[in-house]
C-alpha atoms as a PDB file:
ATOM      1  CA  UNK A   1     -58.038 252.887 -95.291  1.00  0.00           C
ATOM      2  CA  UNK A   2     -58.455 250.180 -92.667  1.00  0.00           C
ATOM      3  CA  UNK A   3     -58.630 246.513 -93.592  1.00  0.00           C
ATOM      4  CA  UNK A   4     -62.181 245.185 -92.569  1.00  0.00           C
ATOM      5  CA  UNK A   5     -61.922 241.779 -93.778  1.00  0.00           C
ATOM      6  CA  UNK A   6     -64.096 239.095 -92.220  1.00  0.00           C
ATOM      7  CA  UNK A   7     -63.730 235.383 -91.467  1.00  0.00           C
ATOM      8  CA  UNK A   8     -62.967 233.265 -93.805  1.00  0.00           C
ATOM      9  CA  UNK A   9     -65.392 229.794 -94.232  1.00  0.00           C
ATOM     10  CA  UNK A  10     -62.728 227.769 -92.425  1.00  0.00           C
ATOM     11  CA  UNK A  11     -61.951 229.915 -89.938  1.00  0.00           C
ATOM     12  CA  UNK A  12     -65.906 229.841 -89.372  1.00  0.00           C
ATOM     13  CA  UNK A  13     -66.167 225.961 -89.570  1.00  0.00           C
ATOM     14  CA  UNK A  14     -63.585 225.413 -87.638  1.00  0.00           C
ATOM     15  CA  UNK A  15     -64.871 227.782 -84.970  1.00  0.00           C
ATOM     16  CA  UNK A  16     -68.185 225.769 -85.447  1.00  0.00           C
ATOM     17  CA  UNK A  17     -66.774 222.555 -84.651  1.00  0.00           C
ATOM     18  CA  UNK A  18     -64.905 223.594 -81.501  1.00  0.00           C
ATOM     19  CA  UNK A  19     -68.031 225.041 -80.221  1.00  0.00           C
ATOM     20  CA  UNK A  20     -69.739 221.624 -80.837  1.00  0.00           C
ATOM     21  CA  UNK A  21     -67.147 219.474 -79.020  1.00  0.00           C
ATOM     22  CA  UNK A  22     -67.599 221.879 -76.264  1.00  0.00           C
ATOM     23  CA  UNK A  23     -71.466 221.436 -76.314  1.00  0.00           C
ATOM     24  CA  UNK A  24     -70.873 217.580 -76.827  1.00  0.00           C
ATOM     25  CA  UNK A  25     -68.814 217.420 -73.979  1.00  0.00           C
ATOM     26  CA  UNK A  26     -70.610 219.765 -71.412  1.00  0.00           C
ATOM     27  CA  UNK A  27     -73.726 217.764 -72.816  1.00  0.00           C
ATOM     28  CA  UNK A  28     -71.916 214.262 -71.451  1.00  0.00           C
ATOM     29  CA  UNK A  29     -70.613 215.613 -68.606  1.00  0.00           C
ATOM     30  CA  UNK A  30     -74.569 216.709 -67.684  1.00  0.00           C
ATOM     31  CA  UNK A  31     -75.698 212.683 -68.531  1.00  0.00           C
ATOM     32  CA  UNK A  32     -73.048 211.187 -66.637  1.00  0.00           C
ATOM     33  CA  UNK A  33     -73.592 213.354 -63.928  1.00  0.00           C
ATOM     34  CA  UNK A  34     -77.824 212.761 -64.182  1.00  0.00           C
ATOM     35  CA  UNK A  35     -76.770 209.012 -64.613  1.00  0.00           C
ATOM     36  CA  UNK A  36     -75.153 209.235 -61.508  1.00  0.00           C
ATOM     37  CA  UNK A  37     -77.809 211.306 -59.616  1.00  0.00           C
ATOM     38  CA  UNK A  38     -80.128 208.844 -60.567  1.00  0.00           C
ATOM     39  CA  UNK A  39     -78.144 205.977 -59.315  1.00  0.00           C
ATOM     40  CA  UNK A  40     -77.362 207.240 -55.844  1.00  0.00           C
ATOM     41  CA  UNK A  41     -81.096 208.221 -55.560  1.00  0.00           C
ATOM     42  CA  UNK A  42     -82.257 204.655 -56.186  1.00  0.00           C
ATOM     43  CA  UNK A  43     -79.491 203.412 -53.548  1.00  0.00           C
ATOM     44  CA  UNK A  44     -80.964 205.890 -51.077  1.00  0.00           C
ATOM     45  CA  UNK A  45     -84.459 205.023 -51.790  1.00  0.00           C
ATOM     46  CA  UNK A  46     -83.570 201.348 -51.606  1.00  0.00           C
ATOM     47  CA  UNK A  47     -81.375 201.112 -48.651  1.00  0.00           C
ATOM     48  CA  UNK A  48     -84.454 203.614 -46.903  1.00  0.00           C
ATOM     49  CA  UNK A  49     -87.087 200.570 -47.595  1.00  0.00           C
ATOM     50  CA  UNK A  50     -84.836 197.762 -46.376  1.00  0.00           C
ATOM     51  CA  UNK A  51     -83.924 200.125 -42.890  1.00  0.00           C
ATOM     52  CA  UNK A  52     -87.061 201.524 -42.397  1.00  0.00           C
ATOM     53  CA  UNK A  53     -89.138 197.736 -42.996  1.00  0.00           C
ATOM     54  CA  UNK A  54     -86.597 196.331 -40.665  1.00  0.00           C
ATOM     55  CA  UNK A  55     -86.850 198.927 -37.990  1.00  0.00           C
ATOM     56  CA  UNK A  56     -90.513 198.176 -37.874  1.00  0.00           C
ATOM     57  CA  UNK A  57     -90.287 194.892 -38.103  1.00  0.00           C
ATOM     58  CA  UNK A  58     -87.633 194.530 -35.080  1.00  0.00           C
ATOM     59  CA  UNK A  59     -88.929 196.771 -32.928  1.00  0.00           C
ATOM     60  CA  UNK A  60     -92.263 194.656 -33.035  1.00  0.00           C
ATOM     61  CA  UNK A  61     -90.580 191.233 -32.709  1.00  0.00           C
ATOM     62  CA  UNK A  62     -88.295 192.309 -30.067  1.00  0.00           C
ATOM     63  CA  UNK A  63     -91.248 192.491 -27.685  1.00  0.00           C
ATOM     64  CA  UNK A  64     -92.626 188.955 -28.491  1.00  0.00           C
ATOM     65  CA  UNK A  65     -92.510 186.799 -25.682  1.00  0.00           C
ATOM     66  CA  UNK A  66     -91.478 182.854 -26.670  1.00  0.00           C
ATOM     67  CA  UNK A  67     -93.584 181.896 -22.995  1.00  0.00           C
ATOM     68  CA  UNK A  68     -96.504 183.880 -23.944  1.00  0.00           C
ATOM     69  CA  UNK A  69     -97.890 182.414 -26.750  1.00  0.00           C
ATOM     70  CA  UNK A  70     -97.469 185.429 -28.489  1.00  0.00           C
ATOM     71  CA  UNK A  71     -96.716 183.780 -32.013  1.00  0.00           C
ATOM     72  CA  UNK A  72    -100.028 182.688 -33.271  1.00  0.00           C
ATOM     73  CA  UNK A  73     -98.705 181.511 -37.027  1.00  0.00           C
ATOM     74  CA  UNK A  74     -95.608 181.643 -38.865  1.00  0.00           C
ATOM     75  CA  UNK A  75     -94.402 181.009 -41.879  1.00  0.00           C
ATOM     76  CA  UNK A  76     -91.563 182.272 -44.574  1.00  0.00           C
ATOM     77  CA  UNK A  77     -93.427 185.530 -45.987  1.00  0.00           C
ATOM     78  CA  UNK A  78     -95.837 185.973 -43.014  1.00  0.00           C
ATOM     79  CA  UNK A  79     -95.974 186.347 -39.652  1.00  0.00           C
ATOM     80  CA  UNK A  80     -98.809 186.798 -37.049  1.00  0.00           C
ATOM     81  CA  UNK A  81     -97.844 187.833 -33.227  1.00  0.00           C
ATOM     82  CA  UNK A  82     -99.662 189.259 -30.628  1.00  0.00           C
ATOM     83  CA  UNK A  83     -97.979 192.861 -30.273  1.00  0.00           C
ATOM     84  CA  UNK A  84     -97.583 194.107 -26.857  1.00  0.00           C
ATOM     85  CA  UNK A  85     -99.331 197.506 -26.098  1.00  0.00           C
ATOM     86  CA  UNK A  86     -99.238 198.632 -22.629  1.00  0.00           C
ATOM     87  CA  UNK A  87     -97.915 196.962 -19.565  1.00  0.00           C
ATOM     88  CA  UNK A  88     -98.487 197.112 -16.119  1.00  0.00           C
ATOM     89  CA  UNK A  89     -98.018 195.768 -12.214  1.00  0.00           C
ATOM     90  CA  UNK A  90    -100.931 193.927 -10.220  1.00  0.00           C
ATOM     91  CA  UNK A  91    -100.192 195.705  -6.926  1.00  0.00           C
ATOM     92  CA  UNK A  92    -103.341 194.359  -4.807  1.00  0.00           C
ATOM     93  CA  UNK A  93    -105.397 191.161  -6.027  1.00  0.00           C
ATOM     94  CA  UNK A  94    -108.700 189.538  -4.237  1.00  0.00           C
ATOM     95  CA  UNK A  95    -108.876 186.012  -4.437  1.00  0.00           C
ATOM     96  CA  UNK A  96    -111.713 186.005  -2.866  1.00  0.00           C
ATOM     97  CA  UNK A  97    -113.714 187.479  -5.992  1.00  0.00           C
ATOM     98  CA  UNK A  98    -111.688 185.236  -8.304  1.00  0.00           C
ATOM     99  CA  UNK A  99    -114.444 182.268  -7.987  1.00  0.00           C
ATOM    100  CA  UNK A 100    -116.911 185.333  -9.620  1.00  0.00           C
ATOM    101  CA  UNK A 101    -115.427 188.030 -11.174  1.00  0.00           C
ATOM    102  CA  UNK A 102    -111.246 188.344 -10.771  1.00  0.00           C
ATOM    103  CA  UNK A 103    -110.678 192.230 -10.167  1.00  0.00           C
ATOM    104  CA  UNK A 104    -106.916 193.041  -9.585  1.00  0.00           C
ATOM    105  CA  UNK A 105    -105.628 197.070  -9.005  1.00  0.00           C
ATOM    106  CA  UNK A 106    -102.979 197.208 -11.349  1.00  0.00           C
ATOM    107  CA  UNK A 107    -100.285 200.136 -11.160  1.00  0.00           C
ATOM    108  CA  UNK A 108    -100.313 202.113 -14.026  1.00  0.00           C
ATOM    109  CA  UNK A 109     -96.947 202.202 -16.041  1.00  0.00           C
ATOM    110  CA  UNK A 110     -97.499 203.819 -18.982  1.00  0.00           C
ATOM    111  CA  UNK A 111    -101.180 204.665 -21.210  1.00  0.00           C
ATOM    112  CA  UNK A 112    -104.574 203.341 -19.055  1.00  0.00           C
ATOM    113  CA  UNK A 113    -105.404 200.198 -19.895  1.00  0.00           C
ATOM    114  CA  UNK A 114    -109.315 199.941 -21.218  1.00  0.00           C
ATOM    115  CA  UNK A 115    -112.727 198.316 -21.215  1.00  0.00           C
ATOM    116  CA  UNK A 116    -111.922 195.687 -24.128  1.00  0.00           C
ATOM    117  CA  UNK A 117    -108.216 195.176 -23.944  1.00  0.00           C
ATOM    118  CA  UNK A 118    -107.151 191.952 -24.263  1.00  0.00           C
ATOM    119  CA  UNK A 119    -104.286 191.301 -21.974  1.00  0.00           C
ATOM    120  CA  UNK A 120    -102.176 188.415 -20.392  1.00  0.00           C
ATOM    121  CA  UNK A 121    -101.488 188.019 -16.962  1.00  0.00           C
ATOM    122  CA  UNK A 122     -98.620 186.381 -15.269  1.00  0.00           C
ATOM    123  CA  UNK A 123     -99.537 183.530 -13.338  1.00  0.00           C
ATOM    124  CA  UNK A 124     -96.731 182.126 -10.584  1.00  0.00           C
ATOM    125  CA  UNK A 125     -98.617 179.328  -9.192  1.00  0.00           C
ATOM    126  CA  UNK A 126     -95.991 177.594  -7.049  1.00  0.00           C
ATOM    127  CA  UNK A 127     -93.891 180.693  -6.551  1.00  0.00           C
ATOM    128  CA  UNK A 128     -90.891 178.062  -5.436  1.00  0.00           C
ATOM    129  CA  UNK A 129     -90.978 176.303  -8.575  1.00  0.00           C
ATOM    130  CA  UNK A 130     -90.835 178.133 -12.699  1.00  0.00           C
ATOM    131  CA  UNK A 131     -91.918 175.131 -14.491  1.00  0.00           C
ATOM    132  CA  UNK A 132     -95.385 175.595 -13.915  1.00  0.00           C
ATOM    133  CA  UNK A 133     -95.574 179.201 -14.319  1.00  0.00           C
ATOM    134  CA  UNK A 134     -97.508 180.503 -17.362  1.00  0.00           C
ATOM    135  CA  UNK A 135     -99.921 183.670 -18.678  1.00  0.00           C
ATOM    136  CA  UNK A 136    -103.072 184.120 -18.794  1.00  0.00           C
ATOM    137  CA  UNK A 137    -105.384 185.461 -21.368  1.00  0.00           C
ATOM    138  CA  UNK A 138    -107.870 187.710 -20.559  1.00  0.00           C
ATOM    139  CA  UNK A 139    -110.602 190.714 -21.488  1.00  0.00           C
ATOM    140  CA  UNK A 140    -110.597 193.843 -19.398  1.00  0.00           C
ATOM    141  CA  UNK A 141    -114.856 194.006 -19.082  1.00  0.00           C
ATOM    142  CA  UNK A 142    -114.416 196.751 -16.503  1.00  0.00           C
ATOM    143  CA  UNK A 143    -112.285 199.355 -15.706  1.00  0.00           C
ATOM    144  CA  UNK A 144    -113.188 201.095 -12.160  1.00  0.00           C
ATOM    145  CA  UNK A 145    -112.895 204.172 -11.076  1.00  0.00           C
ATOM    146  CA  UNK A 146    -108.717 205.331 -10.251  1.00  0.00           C
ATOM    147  CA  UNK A 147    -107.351 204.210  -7.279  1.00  0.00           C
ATOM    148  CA  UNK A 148    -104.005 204.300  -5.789  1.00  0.00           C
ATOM    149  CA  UNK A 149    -101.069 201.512  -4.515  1.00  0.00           C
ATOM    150  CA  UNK A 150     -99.692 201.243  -1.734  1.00  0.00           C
ATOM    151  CA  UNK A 151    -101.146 205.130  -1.159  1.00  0.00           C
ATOM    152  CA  UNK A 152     -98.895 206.789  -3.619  1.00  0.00           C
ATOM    153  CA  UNK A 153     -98.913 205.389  -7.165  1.00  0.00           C
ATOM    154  CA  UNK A 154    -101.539 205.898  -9.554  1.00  0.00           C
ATOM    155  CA  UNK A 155    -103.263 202.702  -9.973  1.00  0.00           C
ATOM    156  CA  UNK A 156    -107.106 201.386 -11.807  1.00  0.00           C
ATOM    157  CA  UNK A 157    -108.686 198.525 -10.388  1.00  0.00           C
ATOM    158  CA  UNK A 158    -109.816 196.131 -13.505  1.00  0.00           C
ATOM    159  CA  UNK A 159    -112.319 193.335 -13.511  1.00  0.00           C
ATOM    160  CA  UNK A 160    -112.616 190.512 -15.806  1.00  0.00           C
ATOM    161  CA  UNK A 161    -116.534 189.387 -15.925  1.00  0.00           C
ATOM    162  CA  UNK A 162    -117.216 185.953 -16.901  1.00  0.00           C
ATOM    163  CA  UNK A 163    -113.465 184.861 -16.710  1.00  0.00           C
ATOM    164  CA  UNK A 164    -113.611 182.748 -13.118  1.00  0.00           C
ATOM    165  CA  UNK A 165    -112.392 179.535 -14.868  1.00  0.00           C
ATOM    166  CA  UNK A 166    -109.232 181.161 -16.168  1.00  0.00           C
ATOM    167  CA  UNK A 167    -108.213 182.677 -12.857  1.00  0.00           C
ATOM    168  CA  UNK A 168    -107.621 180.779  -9.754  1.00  0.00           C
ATOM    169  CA  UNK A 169    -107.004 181.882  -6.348  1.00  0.00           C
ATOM    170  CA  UNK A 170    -103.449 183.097  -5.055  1.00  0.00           C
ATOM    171  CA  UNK A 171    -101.610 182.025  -8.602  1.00  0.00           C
ATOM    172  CA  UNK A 172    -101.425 186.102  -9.891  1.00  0.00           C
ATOM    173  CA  UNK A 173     -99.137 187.712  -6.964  1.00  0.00           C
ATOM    174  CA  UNK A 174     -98.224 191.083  -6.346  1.00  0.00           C
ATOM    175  CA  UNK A 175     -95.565 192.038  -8.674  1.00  0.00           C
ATOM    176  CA  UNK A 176     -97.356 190.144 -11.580  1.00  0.00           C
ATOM    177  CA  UNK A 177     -96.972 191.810 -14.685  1.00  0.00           C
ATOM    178  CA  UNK A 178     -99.729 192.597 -16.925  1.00  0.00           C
ATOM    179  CA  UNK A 179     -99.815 193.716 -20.503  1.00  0.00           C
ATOM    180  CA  UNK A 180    -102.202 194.285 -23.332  1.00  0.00           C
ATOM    181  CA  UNK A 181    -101.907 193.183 -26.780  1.00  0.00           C
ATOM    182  CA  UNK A 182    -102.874 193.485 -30.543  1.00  0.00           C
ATOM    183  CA  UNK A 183    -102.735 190.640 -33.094  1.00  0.00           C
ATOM    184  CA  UNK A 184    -100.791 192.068 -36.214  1.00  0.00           C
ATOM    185  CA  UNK A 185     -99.829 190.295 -39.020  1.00  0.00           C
ATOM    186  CA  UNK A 186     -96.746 191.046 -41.065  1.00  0.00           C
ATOM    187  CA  UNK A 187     -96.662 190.455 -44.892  1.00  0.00           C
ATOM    188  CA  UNK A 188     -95.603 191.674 -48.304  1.00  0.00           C
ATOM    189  CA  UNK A 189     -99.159 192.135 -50.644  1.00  0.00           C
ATOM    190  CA  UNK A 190     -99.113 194.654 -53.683  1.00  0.00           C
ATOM    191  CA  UNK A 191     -99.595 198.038 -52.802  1.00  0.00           C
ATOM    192  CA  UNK A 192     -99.457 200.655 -56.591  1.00  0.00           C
ATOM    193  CA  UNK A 193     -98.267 197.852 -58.215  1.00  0.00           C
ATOM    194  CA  UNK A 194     -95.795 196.887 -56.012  1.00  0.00           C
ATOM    195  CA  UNK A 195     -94.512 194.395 -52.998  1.00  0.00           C
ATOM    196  CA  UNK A 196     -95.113 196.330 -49.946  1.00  0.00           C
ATOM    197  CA  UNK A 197     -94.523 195.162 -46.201  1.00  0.00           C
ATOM    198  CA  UNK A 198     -97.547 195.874 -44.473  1.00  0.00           C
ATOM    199  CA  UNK A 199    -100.048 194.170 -41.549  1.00  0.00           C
ATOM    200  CA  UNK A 200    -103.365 193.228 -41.083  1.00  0.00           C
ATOM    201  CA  UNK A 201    -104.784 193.905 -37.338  1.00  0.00           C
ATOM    202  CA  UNK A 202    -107.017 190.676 -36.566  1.00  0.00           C
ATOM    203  CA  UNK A 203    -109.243 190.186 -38.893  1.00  0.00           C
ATOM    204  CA  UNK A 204    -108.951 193.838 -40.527  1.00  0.00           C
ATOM    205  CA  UNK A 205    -107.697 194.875 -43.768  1.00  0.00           C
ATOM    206  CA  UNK A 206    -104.427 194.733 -44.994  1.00  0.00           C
ATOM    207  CA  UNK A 207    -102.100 198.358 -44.469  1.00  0.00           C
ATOM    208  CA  UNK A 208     -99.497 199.122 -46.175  1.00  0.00           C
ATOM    209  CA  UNK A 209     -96.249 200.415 -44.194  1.00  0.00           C
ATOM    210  CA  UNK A 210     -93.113 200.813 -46.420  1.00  0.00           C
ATOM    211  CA  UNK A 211     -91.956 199.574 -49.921  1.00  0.00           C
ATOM    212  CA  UNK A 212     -91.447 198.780 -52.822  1.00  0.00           C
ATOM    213  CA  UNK A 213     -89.575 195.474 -51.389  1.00  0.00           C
ATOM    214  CA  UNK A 214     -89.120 193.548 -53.571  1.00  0.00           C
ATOM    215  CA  UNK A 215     -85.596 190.773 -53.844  1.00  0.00           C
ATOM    216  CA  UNK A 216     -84.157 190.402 -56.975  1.00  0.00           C
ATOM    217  CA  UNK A 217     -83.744 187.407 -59.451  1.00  0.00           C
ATOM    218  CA  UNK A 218     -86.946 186.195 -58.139  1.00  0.00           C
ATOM    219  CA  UNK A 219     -86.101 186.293 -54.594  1.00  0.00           C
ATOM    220  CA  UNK A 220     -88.452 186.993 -51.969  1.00  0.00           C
ATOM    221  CA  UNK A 221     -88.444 191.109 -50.665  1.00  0.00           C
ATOM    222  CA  UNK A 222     -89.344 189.584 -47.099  1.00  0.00           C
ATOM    223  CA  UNK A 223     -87.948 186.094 -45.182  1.00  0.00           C
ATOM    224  CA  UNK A 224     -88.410 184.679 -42.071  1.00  0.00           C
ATOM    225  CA  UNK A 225     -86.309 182.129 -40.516  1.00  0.00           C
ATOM    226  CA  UNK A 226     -87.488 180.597 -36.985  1.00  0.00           C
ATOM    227  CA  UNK A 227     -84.718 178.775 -34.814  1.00  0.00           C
ATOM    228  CA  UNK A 228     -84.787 176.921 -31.320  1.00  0.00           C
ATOM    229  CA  UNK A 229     -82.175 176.976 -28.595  1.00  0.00           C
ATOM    230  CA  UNK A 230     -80.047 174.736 -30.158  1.00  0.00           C
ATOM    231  CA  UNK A 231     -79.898 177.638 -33.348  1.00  0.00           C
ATOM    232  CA  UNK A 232     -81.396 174.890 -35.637  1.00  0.00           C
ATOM    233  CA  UNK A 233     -84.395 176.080 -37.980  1.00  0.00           C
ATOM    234  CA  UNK A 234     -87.676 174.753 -36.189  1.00  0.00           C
ATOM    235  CA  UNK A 235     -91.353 174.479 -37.771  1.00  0.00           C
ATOM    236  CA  UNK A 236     -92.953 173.732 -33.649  1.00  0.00           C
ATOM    237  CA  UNK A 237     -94.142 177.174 -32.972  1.00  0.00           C
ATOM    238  CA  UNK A 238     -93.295 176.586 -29.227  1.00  0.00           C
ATOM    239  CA  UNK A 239     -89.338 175.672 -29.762  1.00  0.00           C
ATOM    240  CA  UNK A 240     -88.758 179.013 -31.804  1.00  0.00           C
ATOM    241  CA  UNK A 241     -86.627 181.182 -29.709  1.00  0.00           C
ATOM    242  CA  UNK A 242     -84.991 183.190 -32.282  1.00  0.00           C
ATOM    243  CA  UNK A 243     -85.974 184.697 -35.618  1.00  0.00           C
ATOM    244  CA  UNK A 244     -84.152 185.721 -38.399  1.00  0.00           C
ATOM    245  CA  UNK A 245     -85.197 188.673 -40.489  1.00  0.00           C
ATOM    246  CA  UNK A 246     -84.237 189.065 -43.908  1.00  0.00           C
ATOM    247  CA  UNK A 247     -85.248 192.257 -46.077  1.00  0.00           C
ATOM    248  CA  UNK A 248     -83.991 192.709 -49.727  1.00  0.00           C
ATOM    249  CA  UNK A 249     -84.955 195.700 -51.586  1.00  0.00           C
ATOM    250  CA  UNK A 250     -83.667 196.718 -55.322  1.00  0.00           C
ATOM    251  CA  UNK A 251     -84.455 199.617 -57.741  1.00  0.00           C
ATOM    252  CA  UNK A 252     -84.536 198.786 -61.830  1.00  0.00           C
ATOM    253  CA  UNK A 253     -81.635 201.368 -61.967  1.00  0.00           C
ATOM    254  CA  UNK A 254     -78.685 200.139 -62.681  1.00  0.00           C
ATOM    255  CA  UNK A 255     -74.759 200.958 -61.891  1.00  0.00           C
ATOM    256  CA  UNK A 256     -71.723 201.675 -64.170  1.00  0.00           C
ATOM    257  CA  UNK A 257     -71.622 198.234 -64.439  1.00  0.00           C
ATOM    258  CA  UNK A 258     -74.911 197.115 -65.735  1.00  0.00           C
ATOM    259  CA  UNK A 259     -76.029 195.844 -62.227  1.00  0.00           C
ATOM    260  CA  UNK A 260     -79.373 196.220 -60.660  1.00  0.00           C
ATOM    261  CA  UNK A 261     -78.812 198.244 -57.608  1.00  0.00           C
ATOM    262  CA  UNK A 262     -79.543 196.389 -54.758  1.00  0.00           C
ATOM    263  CA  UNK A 263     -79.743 196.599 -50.590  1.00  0.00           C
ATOM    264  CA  UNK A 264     -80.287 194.135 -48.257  1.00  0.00           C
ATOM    265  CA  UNK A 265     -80.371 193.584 -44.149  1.00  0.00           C
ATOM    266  CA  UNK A 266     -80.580 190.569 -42.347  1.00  0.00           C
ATOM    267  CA  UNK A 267     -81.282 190.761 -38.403  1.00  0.00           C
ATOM    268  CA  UNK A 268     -81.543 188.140 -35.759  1.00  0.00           C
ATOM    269  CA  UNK A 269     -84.023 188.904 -33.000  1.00  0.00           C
ATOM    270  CA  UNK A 270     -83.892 186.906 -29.744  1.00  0.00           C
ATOM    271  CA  UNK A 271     -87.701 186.076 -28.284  1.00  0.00           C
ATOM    272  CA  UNK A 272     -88.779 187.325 -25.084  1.00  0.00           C
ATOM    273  CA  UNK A 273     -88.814 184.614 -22.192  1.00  0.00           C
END
């Protein structure tokens, strides 16, 4: 007859336990390897709030003009500019109606400018000299019918009612740039419970745009420093000619080595003439 013997209780224990260190270890292997996933996610996700609040926030301050005015308040956390919108070219002015109501055919570049825009308008003066050559600040009250410069371009002739005493005869040229802008302001305000970079239009509600930001050890998610021509930090918002954007961004996941996991970007952006 044929020997049907079965395992013995050690050979079952033992064949117990191996199967346990194999669970044990796949199960370790599958936590480190979560751990990790986790980890690289939150440096994704951070380094993706830092990038993406600093693209928006340099491509706006890029187009900010130190000449124009176009930094109405500053501080550390918060900023308030006047954003440029759409641009154009005066290609035909009449000085005579400037004493009344200032109408100048502007070449279109770009998106139509319209009834309400608030714009700035450059404003030579002495074409032989720069030093007294400014912008100025206007509302777009009418916007006439299309027209054409110089016979070929597309071009709208805009007036500006009830303006006379900011525009004076022969000082906006041909050639004189014009552009329309929106007054933003930049901040971090709690957004879901957390530090968000967002911006206010005027005097409109606060949007949020990208986040959590947020700096570790108590430091701030968003910083502004403003410098002059000389590089040294100014608080005289008509000597800032430079400003220095710092974004810090960190995720309460933490490394191999117990630290927080953390991304920052720092950018310098040179100011417009």
């Amino acid at each position: 007859m044929t020997d049907r013997r079965g395992f013995t209780l050690v050979e079952l224990m033992a064949v117990a336990i191996l199967g346990s260190f194999m669970v044990m270890a796949a199960y370790q292997v599958l936590i480190t390897n979560q751990r990790a996933y986790t980890i690289q996610g939150s440096k994704v996700q951070a380094q993706q709030n830092t990038r993406a609040a600093m693209e928006i926030l340099f491509g706006e301050l890029r187009e900010v003009s130190a000449g124009g005015a176009d930094i109405v308040d500053f501080g550390a956390q918060k900023l308030t500019v006047r954003a440029m919108r759409k641009v154009g070219v005066v290609c035909e002015n009449n000085p005579m109606t400037f004493g009344t109501t200032p109408t100048l055919l502007v070449r279109q570049v770009a998106d139509l400018f319209e009834v309400g825009d608030s714009v700035f308008v450059f404003a030579d003066n002495d074409e032989y000299k720069t030093s007294d050559d400014t912008w100025i600040e206007g509302v777009v009250t009418a916007n006439m019918a299309p027209a054409l410069c110089e016979g070929t371009y597309d071009a709208q002739l805009m007036s500006f009612g009830g303006q006379a005493a900011a525009f004076v005869a022969d000082t906006v040229r041909e050639g004189a740039p014009i552009r329309s802008f929106t007054q933003y302001t930049y901040s971090l305000d709690e957004y879901g419970g957390a530090p968000f970079l967002g911006r206010a239009e005027a005097e409109g509600d606060w949007v949020p745009l990208v986040g959590p930001i947020n700096g570790p050890d108590g430091q701030p998610g968003l910083e502004f420093t403003y410098l002059d021509e000389a590089g040294e930090e100014t608080t005289e918002r008509n000597e800032v000619r430079r400003i220095v954007v710092k974004v810090r961004s960190f995720s309460a996941a933490r490394d191999q080595q117990g630290q927080l996991v953390v991304d920052s970007l720092s950018a310098s952006v040179h100011l417009r003439n």
